[in-house]
C-alpha atoms as a PDB file:
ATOM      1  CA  UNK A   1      68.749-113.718 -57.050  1.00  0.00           C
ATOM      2  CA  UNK A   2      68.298-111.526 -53.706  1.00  0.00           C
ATOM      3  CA  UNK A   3      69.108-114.128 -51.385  1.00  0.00           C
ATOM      4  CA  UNK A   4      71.914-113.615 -48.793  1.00  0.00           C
ATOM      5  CA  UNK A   5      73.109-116.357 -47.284  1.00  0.00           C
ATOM      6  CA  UNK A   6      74.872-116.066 -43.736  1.00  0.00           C
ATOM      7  CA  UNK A   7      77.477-118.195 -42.159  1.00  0.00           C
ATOM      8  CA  UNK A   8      79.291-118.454 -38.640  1.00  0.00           C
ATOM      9  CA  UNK A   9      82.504-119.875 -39.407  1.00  0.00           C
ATOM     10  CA  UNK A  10      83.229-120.227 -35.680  1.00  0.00           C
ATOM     11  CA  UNK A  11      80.058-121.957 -35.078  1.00  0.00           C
ATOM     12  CA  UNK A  12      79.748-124.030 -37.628  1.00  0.00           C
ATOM     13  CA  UNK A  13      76.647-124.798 -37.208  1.00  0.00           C
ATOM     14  CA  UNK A  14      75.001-121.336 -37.497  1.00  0.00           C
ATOM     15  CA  UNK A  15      73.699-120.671 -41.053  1.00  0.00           C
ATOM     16  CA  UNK A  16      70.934-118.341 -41.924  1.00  0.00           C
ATOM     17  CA  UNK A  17      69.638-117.238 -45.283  1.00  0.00           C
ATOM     18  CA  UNK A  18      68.179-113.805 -45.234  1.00  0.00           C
ATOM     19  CA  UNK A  19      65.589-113.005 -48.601  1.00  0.00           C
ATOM     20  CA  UNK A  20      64.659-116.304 -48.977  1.00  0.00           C
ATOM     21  CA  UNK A  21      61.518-116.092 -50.389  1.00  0.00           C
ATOM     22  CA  UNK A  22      62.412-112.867 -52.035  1.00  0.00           C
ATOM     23  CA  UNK A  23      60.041-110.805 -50.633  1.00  0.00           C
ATOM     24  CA  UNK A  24      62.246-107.668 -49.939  1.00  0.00           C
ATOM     25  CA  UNK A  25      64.045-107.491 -53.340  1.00  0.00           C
ATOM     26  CA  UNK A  26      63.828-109.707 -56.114  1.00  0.00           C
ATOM     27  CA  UNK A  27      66.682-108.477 -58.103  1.00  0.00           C
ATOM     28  CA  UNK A  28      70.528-109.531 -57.498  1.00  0.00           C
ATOM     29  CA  UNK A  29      72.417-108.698 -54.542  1.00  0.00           C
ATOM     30  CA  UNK A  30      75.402-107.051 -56.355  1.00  0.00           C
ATOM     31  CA  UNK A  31      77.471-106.556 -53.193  1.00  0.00           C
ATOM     32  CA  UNK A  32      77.660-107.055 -49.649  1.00  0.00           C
ATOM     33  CA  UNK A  33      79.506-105.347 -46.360  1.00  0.00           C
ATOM     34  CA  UNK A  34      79.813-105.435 -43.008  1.00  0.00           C
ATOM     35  CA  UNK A  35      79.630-102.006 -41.036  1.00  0.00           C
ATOM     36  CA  UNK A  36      82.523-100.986 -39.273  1.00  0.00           C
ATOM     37  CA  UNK A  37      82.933-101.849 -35.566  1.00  0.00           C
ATOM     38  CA  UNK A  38      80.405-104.469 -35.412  1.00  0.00           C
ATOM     39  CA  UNK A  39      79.640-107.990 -35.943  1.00  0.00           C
ATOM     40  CA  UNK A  40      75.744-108.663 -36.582  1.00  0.00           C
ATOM     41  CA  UNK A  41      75.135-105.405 -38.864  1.00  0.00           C
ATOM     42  CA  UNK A  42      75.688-105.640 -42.873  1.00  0.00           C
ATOM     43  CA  UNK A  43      74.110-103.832 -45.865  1.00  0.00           C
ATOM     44  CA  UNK A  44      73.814-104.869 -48.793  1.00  0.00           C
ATOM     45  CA  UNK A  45      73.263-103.385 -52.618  1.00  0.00           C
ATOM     46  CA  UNK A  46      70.876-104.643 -55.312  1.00  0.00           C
ATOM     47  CA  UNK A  47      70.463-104.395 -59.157  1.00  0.00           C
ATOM     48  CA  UNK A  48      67.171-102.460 -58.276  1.00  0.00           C
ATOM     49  CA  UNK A  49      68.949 -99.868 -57.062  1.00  0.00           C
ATOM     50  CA  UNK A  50      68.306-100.604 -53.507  1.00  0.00           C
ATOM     51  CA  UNK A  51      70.232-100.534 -50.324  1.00  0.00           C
ATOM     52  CA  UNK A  52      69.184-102.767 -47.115  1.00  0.00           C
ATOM     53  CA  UNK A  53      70.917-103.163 -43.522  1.00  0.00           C
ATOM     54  CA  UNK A  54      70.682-106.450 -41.655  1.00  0.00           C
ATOM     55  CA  UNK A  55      71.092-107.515 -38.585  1.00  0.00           C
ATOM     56  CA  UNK A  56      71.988-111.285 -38.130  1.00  0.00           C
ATOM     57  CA  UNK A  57      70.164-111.313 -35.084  1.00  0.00           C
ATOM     58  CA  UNK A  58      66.997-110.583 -36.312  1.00  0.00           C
ATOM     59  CA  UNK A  59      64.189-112.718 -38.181  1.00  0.00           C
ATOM     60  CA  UNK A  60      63.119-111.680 -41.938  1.00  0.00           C
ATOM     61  CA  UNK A  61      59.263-111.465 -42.076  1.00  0.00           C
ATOM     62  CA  UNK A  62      56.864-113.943 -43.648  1.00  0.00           C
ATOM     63  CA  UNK A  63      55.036-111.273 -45.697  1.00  0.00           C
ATOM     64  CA  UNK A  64      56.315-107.921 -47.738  1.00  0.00           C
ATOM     65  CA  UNK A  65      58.122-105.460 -45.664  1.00  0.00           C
ATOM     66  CA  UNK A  66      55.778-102.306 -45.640  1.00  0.00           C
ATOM     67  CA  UNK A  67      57.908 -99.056 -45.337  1.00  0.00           C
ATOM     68  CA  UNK A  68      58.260 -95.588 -43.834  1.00  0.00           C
ATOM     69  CA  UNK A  69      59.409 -92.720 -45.225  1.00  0.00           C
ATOM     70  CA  UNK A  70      62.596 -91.763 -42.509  1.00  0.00           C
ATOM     71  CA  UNK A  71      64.138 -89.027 -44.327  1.00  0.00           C
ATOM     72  CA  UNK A  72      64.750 -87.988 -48.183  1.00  0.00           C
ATOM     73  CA  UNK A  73      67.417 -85.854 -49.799  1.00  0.00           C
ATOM     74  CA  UNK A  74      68.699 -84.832 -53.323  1.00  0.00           C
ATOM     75  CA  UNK A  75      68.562 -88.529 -54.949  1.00  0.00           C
ATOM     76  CA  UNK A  76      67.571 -90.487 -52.007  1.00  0.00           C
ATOM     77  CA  UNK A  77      65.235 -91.877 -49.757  1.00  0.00           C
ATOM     78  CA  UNK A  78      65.683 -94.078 -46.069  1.00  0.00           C
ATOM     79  CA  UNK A  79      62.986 -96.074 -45.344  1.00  0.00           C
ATOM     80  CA  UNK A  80      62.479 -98.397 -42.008  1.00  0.00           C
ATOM     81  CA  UNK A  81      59.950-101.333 -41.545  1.00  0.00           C
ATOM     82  CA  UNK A  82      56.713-100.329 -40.376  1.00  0.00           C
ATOM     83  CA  UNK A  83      56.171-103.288 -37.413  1.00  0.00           C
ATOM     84  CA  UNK A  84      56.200-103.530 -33.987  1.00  0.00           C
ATOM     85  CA  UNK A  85      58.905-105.977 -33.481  1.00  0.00           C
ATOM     86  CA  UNK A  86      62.534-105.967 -35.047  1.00  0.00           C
ATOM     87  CA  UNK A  87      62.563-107.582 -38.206  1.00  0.00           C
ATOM     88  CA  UNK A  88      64.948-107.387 -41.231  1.00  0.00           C
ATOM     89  CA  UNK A  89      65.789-105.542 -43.310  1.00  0.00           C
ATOM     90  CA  UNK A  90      66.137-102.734 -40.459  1.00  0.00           C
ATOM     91  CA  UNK A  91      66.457 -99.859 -42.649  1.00  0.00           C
ATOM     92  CA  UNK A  92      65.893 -99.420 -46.907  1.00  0.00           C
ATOM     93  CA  UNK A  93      67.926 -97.116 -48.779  1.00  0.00           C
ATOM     94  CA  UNK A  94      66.460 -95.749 -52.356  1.00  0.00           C
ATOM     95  CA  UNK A  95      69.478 -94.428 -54.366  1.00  0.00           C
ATOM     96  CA  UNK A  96      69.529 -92.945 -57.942  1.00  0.00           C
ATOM     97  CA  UNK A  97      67.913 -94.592 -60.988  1.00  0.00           C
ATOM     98  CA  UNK A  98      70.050 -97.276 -61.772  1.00  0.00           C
ATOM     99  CA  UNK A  99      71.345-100.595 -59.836  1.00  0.00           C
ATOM    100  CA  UNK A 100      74.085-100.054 -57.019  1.00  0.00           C
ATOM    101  CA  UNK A 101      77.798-102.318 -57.770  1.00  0.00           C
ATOM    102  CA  UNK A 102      79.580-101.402 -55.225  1.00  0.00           C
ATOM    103  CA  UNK A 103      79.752 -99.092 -51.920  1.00  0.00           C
ATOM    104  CA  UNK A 104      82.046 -97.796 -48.970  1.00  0.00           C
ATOM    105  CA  UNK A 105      82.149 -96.482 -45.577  1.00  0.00           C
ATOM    106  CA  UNK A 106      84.332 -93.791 -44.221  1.00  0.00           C
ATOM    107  CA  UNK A 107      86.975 -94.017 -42.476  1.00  0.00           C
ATOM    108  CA  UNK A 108      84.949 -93.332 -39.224  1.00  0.00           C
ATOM    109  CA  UNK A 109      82.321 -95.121 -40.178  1.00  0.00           C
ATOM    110  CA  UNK A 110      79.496 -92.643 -40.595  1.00  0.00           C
ATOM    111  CA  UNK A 111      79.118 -91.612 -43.918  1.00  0.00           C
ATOM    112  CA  UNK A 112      78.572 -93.917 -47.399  1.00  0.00           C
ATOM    113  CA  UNK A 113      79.485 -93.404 -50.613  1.00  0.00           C
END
C-alpha cells in the first residue's frame, strides 16, 4: 500500500522502509528498479500513475512532500521536493492518466520507457 521496504543483504542489519506513513503516495507500488550503475538510487511506479526516485541514503520527510514543477512535456511532468535539505523522494514523475505496471531503462541508462 505505497510502502517500500529496503534491505542490505550484506549488512544484515540495515533495513529501512521508505513511505511509511504514506505521505508521498497512498496507492500501490506496482513495481520497483534500481538505476543502472549505481547502488543507493531506485524508482519506483504506483497505481496513481506516479513515478518516484529514491535514494537509500536519504531520510523521507515527516510531513507531505511539496513539489516543483522541473520540466513538462507531451504527457508528463518532473517534479523535485521543494526543501532545503535532501530528502526522498528526490524527484516525482507524473505520467499519463492511468497507473504505471511496469518500466525500463535503456541500454545506456538515460532514457525510460
Amino acid at each position: 500500500a505505497g510502502q517500500v521496504q529496503y534491505l542490505d543483504l550484506a549488512r544484515k542489519d540495515l533495513s529501512k522502509l521508505f513511505n511509511e506513513e504514506r505521505l508521498i503516495d497512498k496507492s500501490k507500488v506496482t513495481y520497483v528498479k534500481w538505476l543502472p550503475q549505481t547502488d543507493r538510487l531506485f524508482l519506483t511506479s504506483h497505481a496513481s500513475g506516479h513515478l518516484y526516485l529514491y535514494d537509500t541514503e536519504q531520510p523521507c520527510g515527516t510531513a507531505a512532500p511539496q513539489y516543483n514543477l522541473l520540466t513538462q512535456g507531451e504527457g508528463f511532468s518532473v517534479f523535485s521536493c521543494k526543501t532545503k535539505t535532501p530528502r526522498n523522494p528526490l524527484l516525482k514523475w507524473a505520467v499519463g492518466e492511468g497507473a504505471l505496471n511496469e518500466f525500463a531503462f535503456s541500454p545506456d541508462g538515460r532514457s525510460l520507457a
